[in-house]
Protein backbone atom coordinates (compact mmCIF):
# COMPACT_ATOMS: atom_id res chain seq x y z
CA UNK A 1 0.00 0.00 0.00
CA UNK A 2 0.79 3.81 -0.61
CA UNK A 3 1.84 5.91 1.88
CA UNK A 4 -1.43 7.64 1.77
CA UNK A 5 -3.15 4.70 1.53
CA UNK A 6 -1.86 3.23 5.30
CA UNK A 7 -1.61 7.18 6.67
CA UNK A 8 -5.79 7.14 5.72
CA UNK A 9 -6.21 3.66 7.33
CA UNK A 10 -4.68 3.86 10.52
CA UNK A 11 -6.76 7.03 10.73
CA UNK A 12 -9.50 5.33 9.70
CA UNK A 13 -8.93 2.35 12.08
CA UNK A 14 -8.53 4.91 15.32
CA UNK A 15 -11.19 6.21 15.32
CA UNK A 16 -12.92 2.86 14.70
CA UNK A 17 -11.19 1.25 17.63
CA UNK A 18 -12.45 3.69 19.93
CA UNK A 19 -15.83 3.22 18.93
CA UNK A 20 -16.08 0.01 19.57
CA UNK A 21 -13.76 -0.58 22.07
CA UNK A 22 -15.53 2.23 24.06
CA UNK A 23 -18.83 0.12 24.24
CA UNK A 24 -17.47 -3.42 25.24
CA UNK A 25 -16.21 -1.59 28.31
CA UNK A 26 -19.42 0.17 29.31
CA UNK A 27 -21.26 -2.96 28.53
CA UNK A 28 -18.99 -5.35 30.57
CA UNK A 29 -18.89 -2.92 33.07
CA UNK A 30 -22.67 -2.69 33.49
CA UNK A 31 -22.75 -6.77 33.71
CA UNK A 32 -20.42 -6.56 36.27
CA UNK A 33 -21.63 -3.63 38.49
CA UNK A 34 -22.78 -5.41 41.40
CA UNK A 35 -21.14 -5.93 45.18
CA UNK A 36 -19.66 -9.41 45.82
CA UNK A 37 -18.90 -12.22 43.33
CA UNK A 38 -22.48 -13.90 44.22
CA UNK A 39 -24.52 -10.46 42.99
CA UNK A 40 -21.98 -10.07 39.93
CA UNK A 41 -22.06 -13.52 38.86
CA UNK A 42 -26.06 -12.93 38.86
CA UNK A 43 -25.84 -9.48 37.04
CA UNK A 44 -23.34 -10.96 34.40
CA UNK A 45 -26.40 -13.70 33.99
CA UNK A 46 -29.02 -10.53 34.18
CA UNK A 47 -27.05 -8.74 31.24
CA UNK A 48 -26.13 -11.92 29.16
CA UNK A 49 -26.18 -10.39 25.94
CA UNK A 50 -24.22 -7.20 26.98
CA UNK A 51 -21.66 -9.45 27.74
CA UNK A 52 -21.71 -11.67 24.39
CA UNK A 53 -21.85 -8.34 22.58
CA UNK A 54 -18.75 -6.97 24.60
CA UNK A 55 -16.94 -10.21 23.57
CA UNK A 56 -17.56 -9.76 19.85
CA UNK A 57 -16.57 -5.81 20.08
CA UNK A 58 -13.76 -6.67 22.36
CA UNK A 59 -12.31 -9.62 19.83
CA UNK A 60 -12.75 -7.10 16.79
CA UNK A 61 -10.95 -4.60 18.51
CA UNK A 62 -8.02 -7.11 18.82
CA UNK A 63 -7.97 -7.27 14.93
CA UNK A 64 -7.96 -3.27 14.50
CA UNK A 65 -4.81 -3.15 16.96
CA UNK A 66 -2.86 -5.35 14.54
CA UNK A 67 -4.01 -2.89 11.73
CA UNK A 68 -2.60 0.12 13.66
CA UNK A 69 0.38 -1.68 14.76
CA UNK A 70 1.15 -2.12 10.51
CA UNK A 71 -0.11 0.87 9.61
CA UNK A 72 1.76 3.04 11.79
CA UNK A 73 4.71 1.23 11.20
CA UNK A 74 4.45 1.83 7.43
CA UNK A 75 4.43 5.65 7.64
CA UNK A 76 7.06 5.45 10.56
CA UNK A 77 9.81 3.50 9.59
CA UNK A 78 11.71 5.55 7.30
CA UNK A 79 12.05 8.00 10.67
CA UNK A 80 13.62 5.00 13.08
CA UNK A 81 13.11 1.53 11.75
CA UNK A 82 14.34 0.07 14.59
CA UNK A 83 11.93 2.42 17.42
CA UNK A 84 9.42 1.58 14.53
CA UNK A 85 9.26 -2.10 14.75
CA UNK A 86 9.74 -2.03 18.73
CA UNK A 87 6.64 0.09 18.53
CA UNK A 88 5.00 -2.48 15.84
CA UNK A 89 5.93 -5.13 18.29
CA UNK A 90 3.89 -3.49 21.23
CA UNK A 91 0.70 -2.59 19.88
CA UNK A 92 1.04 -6.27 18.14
CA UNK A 93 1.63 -7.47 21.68
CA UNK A 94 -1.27 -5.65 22.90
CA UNK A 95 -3.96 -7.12 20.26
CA UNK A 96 -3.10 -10.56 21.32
CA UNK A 97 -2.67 -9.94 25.19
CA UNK A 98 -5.77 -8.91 24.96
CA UNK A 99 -7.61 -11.87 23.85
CA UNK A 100 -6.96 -13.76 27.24
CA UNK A 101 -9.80 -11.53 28.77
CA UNK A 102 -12.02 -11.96 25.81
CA UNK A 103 -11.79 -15.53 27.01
CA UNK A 104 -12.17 -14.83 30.52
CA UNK A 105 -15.46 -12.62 30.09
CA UNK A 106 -17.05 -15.68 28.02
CA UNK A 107 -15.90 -17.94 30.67
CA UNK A 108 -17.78 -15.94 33.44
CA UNK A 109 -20.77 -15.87 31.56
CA UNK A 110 -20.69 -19.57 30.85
CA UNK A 111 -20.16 -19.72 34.93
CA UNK A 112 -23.36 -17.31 35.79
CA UNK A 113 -26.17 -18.36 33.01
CA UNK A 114 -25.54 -21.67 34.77
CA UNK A 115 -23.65 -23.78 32.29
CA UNK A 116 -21.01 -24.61 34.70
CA UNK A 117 -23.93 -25.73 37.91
CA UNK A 118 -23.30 -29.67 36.80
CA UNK A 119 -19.75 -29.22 36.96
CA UNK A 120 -18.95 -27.13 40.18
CA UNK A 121 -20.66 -26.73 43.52
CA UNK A 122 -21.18 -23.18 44.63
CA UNK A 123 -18.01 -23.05 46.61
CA UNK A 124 -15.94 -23.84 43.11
CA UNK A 125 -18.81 -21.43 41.29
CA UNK A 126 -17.17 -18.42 43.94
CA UNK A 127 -13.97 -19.26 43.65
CA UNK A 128 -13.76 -19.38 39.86
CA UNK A 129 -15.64 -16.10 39.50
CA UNK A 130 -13.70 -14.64 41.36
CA UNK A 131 -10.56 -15.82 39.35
CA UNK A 132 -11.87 -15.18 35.97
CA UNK A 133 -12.93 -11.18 36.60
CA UNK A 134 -9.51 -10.68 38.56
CA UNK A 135 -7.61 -12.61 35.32
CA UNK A 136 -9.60 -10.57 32.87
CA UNK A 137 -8.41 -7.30 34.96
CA UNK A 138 -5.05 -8.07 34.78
CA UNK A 139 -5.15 -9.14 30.90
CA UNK A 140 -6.72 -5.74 30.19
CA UNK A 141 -3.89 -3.82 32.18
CA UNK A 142 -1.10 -5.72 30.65
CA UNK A 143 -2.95 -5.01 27.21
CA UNK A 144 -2.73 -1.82 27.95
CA UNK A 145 0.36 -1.06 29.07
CA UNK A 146 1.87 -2.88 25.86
CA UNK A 147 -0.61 -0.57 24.05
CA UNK A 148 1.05 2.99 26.27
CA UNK A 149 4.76 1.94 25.01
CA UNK A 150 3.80 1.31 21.43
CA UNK A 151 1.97 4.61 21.42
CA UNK A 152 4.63 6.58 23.10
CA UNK A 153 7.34 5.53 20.49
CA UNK A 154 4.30 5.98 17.44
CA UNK A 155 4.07 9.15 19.21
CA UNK A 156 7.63 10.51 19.26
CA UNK A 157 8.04 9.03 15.71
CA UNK A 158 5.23 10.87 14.32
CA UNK A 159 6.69 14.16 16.34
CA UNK A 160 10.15 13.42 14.78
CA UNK A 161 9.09 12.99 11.03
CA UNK A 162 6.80 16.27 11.42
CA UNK A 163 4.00 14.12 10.08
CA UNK A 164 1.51 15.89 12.52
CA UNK A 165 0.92 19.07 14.10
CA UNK A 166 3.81 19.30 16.52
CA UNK A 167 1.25 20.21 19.95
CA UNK A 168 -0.96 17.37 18.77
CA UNK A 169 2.69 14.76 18.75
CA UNK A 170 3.70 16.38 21.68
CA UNK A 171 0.60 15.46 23.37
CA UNK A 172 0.10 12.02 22.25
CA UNK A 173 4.28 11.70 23.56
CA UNK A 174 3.15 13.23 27.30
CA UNK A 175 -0.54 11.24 27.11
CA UNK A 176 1.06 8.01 26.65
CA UNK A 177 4.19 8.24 29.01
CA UNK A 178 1.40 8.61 31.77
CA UNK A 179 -0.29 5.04 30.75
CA UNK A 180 3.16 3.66 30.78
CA UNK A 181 3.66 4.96 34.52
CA UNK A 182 0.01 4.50 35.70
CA UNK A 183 -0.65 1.18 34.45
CA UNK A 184 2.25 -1.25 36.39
CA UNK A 185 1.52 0.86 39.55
CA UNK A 186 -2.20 -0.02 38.91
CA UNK A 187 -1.33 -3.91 38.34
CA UNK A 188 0.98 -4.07 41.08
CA UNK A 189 -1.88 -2.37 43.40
CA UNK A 190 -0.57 0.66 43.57
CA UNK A 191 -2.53 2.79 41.73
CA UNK A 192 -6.38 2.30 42.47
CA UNK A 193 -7.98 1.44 39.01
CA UNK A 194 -10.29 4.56 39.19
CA UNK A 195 -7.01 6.74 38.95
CA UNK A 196 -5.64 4.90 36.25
CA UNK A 197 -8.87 4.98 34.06
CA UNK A 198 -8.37 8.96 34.33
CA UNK A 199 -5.18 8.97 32.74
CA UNK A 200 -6.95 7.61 29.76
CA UNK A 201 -8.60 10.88 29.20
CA UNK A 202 -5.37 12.64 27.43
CA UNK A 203 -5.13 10.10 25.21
CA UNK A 204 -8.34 10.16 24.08
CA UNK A 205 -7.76 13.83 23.69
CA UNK A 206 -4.76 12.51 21.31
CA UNK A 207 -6.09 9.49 19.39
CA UNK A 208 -9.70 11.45 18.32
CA UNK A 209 -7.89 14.43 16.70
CA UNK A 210 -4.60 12.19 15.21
CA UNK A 211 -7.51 9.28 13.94
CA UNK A 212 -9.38 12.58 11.43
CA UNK A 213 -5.51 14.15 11.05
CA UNK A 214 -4.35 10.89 9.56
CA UNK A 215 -8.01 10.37 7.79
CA UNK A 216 -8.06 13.26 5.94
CA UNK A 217 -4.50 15.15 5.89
CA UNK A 218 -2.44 11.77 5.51
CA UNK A 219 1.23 11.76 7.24
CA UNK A 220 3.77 13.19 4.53
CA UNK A 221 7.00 12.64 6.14
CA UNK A 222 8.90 16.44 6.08
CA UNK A 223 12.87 15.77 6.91
């Protein structure tokens, strides 16, 4: 593909992930909003088809990660190949990370629509609820935090080769060097995840205006 052609699709395919990745987490979110693994075990049954659709959106979104991973690296390269490929690496790292807790999330609602009753008691039923939403938790934040490097070295590429509006790189640089701090402390309990999810808001600022930048101006790289 052109130059053009990949600027216009990764674009294209950012502003796509965020609308769909957006939705599986309000969705699985709302099937999970409940106190104790009893109530959300009962709400995940409640909201059954939020969840399948959150699996679907969540398992496409893997798919547009790998996109953005190739993409990005097409219109980056001739700037750093090697930072280019690291950076490919990542956000490939983070499509497939991610599909653990796709898994989980099916798994739990296998275990609350009462699939699972011939196979565990209701001790087991506790216990391996209580697994599967704290393994889908940590699958998400290790996603993520794959997804904060890549994005910081896409970031300071695209700043580099003057592809972008330098305030828009240099944000996208400082929004993603927060993820990469917040996101360990977060897994390592350090960070509450409330925090964390706030530091998510800059790069949204980022992604949004890059995603129509890339869309409609391209990425011509000025040396």
């Amino acid at each position: 593909m052109t130059r053009t052609t990949n600027a216009r699709l990764a674009g294209f395919t950012f502003l796509f992930y965020i609308a769909i990745a957006l939705p599986s987490m309000v969705l699985l979110d709302r099937a999970t909003n409940a106190e104790g693994i009893a109530a959300k075990l009962a709400r995940v049954a409640e909201h059954a088809s939020d969840v399948r659709l959150a699996v679907v959106l969540s398992l496409i979104s893997c798919f547009a990660a790998l996109v953005l991973a190739v993409t990005l690296y097409a219109i980056t390269r001739e700037v750093d190949p090697d930072l280019a490929l690291l950076a490919l690496a990542c956000r490939v790292g983070e499509g497939v990370i991610n599909a653990p807790s796709i898994a989980a999330a099916a798994g739990l609602l296998w275990l609350a629509t009462g699939a699972a009753t011939s196979a565990t008691d209701g001790a087991s039923t506790h216990t391996l609820g209580a697994f599967l939403l704290k393994f889908q938790d940590w699958m998400v934040t290790i996603s993520a935090t794959f997804f904060a490097v890549g994005s910081t070295l896409f970031a300071w590429l695209l700043l580099r080769g003057r592809m972008i509006p330098a305030a828009l790189a240099w944000l996208g640089v400082v929004a993603s060097i927060l993820l990469v701090v917040a996101l360990p402390l977060q897994l390592a309990g350090v960070l509450s995840a409330a925090i964390a999810q706030l530091m998510y808001l800059p790069m949204l600022a980022f992604e949004v205006p890059l995603g129509f930048w890339l869309l409609i101006k391209g990425a011509p790289l000025r040396h």
